[in-house]
N, C-alpha and C. Protein backbone atom coordinates (compact mmCIF):
# COMPACT_ATOMS: atom_id res chain seq x y z
N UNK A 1 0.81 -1.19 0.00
CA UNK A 1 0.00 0.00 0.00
C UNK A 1 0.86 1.27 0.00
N UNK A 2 1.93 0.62 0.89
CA UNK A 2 2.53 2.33 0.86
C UNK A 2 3.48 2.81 -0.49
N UNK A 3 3.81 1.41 -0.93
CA UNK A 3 4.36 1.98 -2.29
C UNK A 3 3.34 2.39 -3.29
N UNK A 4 2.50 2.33 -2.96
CA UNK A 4 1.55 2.73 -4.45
C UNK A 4 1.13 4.20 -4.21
N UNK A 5 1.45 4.45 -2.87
CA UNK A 5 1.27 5.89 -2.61
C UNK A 5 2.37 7.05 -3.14
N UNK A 6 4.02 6.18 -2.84
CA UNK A 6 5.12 6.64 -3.55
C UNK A 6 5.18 7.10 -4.68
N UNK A 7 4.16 5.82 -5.48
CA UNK A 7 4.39 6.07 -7.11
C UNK A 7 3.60 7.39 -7.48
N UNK A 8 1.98 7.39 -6.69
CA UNK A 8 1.26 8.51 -7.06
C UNK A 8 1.54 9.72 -6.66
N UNK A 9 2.59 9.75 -6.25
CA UNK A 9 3.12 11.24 -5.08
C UNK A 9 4.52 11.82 -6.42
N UNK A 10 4.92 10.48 -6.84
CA UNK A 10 6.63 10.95 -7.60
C UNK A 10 5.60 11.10 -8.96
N UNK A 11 4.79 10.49 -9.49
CA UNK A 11 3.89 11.05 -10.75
C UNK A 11 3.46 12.28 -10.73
N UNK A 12 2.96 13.00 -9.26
CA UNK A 12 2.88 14.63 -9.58
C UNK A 12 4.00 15.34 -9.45
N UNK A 13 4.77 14.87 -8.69
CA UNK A 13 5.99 15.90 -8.66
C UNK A 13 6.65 15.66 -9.93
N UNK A 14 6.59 14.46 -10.91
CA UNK A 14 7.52 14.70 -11.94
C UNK A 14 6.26 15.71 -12.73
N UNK A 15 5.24 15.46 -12.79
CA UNK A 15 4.61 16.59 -13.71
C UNK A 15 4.34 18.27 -13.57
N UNK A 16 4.73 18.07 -12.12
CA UNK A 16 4.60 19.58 -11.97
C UNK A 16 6.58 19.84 -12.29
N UNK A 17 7.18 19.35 -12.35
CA UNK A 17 8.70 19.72 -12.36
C UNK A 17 8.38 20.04 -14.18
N UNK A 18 7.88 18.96 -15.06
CA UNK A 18 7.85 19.12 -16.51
C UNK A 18 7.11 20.39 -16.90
N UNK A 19 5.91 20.71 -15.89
CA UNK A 19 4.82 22.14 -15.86
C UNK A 19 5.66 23.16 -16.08
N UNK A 20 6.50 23.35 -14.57
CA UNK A 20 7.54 24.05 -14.96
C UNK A 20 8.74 24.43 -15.61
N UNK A 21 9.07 23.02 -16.21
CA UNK A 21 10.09 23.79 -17.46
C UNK A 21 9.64 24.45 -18.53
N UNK A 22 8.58 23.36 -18.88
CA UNK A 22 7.80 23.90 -20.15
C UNK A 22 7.73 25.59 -19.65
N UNK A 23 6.78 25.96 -18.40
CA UNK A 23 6.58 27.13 -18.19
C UNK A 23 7.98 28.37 -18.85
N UNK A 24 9.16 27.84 -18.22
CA UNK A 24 10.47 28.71 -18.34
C UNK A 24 10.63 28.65 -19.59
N UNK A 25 10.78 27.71 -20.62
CA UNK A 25 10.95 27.03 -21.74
C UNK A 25 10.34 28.13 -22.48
N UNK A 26 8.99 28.36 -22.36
CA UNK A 26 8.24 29.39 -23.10
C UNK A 26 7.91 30.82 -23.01
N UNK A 27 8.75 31.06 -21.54
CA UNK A 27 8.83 32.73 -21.62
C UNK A 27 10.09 33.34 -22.25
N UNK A 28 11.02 31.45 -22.36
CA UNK A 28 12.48 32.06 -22.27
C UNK A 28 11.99 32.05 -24.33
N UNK A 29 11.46 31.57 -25.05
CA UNK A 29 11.00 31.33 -26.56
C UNK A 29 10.75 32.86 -26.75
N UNK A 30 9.49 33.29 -25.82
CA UNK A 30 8.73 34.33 -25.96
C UNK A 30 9.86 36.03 -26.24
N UNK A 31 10.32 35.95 -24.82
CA UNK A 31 11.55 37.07 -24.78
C UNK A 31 12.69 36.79 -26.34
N UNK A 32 13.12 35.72 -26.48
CA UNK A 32 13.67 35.56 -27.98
C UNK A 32 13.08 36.19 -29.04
N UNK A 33 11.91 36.01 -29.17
CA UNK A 33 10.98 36.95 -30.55
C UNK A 33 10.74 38.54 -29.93
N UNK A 34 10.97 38.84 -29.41
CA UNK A 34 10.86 40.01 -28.84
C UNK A 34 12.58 41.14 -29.18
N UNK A 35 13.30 40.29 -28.48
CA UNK A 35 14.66 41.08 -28.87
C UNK A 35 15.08 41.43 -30.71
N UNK A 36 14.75 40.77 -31.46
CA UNK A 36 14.82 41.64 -32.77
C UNK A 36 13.84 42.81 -33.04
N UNK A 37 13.83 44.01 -32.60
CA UNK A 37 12.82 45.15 -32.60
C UNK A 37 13.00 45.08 -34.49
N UNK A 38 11.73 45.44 -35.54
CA UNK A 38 11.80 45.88 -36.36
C UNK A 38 11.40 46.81 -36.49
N UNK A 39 12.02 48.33 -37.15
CA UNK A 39 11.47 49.52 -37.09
C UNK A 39 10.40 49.86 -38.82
N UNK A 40 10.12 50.87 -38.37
CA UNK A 40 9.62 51.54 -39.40
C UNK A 40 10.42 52.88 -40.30
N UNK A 41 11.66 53.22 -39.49
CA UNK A 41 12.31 54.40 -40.29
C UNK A 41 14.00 53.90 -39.45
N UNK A 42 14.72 54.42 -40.33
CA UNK A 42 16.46 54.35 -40.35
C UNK A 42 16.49 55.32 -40.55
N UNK A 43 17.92 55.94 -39.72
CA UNK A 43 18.84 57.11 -39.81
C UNK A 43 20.09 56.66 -39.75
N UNK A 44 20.77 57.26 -40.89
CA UNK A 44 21.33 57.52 -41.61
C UNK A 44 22.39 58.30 -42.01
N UNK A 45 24.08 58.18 -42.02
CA UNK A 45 25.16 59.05 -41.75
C UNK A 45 25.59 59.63 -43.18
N UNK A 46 25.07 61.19 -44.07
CA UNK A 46 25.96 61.03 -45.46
C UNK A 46 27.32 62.08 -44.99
N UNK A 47 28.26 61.45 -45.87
CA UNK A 47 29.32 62.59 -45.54
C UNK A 47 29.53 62.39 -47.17
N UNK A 48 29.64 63.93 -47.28
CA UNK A 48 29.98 64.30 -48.60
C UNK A 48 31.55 64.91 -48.77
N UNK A 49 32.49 64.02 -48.88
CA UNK A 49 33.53 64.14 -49.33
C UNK A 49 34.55 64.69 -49.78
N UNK A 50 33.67 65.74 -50.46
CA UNK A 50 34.67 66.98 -51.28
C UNK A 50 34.43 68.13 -50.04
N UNK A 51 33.25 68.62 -49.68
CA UNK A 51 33.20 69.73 -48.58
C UNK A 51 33.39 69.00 -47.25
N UNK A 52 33.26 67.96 -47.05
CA UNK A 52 33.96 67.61 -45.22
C UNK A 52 32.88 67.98 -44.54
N UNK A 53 31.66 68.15 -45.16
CA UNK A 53 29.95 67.67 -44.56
C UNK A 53 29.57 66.74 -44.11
N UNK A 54 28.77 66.11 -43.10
CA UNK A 54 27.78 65.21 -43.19
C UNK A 54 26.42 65.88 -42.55
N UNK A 55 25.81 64.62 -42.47
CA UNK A 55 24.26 64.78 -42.35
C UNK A 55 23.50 64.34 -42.12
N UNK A 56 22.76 63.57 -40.90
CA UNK A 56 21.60 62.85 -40.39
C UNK A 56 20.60 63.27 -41.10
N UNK A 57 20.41 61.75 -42.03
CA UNK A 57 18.91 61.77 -42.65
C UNK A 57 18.44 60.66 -42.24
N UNK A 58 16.85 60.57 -42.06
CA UNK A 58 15.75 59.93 -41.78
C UNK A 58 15.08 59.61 -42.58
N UNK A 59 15.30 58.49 -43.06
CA UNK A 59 14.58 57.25 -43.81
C UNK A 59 13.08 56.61 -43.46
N UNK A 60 12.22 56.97 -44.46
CA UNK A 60 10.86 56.17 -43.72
C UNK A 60 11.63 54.66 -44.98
N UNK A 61 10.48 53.95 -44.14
CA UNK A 61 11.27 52.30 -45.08
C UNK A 61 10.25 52.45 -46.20
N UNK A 62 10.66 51.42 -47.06
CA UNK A 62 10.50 51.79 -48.57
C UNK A 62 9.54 53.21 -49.14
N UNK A 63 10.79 53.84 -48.29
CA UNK A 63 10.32 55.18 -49.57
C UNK A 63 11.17 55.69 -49.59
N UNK A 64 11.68 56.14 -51.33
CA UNK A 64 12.68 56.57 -52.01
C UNK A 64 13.28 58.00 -51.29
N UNK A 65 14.44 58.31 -50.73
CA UNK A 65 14.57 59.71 -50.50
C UNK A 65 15.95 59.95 -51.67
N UNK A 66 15.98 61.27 -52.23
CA UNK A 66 16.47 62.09 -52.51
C UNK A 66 17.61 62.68 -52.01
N UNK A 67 19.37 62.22 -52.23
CA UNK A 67 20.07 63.41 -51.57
C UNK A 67 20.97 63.76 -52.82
N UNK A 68 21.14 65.27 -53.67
CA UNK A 68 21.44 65.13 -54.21
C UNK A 68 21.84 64.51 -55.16
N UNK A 69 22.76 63.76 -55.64
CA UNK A 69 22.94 63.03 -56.65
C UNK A 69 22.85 61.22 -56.35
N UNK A 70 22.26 61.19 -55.27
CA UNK A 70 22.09 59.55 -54.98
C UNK A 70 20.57 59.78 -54.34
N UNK A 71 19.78 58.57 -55.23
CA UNK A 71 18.60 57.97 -54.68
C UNK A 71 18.76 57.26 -53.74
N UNK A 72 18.09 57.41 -52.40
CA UNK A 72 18.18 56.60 -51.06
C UNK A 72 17.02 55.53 -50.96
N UNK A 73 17.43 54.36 -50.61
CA UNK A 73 15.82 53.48 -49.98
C UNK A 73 16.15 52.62 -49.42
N UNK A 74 15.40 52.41 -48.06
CA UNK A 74 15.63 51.27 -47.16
C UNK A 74 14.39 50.90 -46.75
N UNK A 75 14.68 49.72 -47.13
CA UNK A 75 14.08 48.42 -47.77
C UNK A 75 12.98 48.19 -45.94
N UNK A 76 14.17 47.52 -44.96
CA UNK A 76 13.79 46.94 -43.29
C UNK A 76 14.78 47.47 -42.83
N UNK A 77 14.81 47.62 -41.47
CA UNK A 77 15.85 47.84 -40.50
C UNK A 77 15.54 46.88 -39.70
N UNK A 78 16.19 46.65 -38.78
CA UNK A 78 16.07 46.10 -37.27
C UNK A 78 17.31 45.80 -36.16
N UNK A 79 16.75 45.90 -35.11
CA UNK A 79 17.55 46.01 -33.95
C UNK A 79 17.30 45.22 -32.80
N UNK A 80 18.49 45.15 -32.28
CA UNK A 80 18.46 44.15 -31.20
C UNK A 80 18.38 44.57 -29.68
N UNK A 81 18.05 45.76 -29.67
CA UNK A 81 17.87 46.47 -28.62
C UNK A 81 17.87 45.75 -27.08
N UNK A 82 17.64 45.03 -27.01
CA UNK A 82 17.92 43.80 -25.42
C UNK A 82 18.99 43.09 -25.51
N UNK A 83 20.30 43.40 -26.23
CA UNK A 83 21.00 42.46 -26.20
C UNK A 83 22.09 43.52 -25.90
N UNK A 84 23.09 42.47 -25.19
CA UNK A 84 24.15 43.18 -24.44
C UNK A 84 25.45 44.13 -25.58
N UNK A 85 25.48 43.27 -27.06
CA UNK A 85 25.99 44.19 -27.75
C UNK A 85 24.79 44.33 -28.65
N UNK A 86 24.24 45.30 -29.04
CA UNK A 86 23.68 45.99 -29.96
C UNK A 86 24.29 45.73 -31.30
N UNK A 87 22.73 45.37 -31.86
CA UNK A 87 23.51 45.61 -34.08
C UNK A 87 22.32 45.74 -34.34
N UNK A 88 22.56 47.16 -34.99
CA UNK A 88 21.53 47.55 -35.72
C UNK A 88 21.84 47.13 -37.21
N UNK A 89 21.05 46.57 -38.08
CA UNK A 89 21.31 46.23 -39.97
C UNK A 89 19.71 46.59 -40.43
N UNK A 90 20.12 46.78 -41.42
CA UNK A 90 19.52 47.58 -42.24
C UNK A 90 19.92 47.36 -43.92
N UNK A 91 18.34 46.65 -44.68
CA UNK A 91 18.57 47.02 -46.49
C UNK A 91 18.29 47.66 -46.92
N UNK A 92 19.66 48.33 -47.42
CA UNK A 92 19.40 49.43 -48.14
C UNK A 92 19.69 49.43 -49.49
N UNK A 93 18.99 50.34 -50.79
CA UNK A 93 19.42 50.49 -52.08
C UNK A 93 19.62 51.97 -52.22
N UNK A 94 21.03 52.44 -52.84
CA UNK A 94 21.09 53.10 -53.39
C UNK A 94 21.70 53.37 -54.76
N UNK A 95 21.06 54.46 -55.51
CA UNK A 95 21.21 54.85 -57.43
C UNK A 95 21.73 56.04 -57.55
N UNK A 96 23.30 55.89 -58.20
CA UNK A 96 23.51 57.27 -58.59
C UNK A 96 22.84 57.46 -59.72
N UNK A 97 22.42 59.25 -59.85
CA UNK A 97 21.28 59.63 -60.58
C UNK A 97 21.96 60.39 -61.67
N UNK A 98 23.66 60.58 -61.40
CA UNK A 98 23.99 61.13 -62.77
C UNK A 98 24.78 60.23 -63.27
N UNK A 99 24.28 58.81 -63.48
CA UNK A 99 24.40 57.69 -64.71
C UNK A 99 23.47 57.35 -65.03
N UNK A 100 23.22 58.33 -66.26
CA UNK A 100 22.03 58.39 -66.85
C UNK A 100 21.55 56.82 -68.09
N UNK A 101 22.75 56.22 -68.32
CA UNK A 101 22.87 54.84 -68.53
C UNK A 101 22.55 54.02 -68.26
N UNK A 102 22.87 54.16 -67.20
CA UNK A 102 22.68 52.34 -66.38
C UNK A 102 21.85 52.98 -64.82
N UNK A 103 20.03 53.67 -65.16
CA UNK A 103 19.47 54.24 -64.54
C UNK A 103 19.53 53.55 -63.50
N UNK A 104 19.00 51.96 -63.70
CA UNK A 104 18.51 50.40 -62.87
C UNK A 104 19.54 49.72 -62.22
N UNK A 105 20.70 50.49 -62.44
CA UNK A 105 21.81 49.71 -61.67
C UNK A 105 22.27 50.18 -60.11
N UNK A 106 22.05 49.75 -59.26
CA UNK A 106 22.54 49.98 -58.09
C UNK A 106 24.10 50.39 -57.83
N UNK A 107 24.19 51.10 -57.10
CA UNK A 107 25.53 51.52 -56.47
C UNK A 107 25.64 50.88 -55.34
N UNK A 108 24.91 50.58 -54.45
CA UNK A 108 24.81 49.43 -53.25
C UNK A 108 23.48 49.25 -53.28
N UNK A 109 23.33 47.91 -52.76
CA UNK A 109 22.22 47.20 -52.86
C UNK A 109 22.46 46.09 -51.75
N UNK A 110 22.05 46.32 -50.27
CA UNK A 110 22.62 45.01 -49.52
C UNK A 110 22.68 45.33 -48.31
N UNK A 111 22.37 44.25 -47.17
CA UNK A 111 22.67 44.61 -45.93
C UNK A 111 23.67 45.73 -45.67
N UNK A 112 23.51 46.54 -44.75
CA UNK A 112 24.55 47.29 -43.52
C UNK A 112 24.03 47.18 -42.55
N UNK A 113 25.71 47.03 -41.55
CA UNK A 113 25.56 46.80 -40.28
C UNK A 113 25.85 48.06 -39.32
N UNK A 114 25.39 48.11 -38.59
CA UNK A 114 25.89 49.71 -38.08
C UNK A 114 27.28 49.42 -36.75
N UNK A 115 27.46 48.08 -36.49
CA UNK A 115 28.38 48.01 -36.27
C UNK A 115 30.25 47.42 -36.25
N UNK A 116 29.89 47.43 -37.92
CA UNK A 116 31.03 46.90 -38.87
C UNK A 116 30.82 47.06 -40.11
N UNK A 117 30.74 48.35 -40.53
CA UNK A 117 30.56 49.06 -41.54
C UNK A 117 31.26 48.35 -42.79
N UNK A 118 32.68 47.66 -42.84
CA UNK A 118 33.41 47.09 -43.91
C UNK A 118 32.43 45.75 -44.22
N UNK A 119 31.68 45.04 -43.39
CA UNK A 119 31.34 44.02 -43.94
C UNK A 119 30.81 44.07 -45.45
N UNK A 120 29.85 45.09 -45.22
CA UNK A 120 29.69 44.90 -46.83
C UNK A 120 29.61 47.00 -47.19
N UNK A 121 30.81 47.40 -47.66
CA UNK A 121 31.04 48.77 -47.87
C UNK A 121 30.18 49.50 -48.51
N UNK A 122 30.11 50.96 -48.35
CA UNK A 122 29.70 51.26 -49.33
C UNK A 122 30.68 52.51 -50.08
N UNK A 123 30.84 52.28 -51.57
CA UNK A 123 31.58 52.26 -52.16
C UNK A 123 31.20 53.66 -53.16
N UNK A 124 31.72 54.91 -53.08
CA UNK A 124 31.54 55.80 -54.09
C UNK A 124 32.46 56.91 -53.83
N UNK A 125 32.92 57.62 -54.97
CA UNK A 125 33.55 58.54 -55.28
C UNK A 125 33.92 59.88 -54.31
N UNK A 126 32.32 60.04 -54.58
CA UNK A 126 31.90 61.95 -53.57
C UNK A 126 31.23 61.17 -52.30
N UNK A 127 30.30 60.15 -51.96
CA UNK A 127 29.69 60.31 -50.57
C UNK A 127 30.18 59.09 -49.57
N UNK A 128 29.92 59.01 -48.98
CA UNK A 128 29.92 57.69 -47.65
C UNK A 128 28.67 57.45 -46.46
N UNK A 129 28.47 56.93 -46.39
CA UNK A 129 27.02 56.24 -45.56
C UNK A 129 27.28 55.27 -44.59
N UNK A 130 27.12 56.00 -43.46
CA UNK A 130 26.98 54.81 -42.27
C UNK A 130 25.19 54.43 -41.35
N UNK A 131 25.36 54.13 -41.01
CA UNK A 131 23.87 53.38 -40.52
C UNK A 131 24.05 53.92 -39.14
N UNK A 132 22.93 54.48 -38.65
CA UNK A 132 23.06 55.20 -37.09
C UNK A 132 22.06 54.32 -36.15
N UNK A 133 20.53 54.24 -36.60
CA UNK A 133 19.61 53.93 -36.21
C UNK A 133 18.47 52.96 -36.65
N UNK A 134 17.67 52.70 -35.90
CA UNK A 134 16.39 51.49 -36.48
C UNK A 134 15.54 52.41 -35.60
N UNK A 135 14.05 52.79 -35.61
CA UNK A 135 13.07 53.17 -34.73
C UNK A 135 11.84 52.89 -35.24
C-alpha cells in the first residue's frame, strides 16, 4: 500500500517539475521573438567628401529619399535592442542619378551593419554612408 502511494506522489511531482520547465521554456521562446525590434524608419550618416559635410537623414522604409545626386531606400531595419551588444542592420538600395545609362543599376544594394561598416562597404567617389539607427 505504501508503495503505491510513492508512485502517485513521484507522478505529480515529476509533472509539476515538466509544468515548470515547459513554463520557463516558453517565456524564455517568448523574450527571444521580442529582442529583434523591427522599425519603421532608419537614420542615416551622409558625408559628402569633397566639402567635409555630413548629415543625419531619416529614412521612412520603402520610400525613395532624394540626396542630391544619390537615390536613397531602405528596404527593413532592425535592432536588437535587449542584447548586451547591440547591431543595428539595415537594407538598403542606393542609385547614382547622374548615370544616366545604367538608370537600374545599383551603387549598393545590400545589408549594412551599423556596427562593422566594412562588412559589406559602401563604395563611391563623392559620398559615404553609415547606418546610425532602427526606430
Amino acid at each position: 500500500m505504501q508503495l503505491k502511494k510513492n508512485i502517485k506522489a513521484g507522478n505529480k511531482i515529476f509533472l509539476l517539475i515538466i509544468f515548470i520547465f515547459s513554463f520557463f521554456l516558453f517565456t524564455l521562446l517568448k523574450t527571444e521573438a521580442v529582442d529583434n525590434f523591427e522599425g519603421k524608419n532608419t537614420d542615416i550618416k551622409i558625408l559628402d567628401k569633397i566639402s567635409s559635410k555630413n548629415e543625419l537623414i531619416r529614412l521612412v522604409n520603402n520610400q525613395e529619399y532624394i540626396y542630391k545626386d544619390l537615390s536613397i531606400k531602405s528596404i527593413k531595419c532592425t535592432d536588437s535592442e535587449l542584447d548586451d551588444n547591440p547591431e543595428i542592420k539595415a537594407y538598403i538600395q542606393v542609385r547614382d542619378l547622374t548615370k544616366k545609362d545604367r538608370n537600374n543599376v545599383f551603387v549598393f544594394n545590400g545589408w549594412m551593419f551599423s556596427s562593422s561598416p566594412s562588412i559589406a562597404p559602401f563604395d563611391h567617389p563623392v559620398y559615404d554612408i553609415w547606418l546610425i539607427n532602427c526606430y
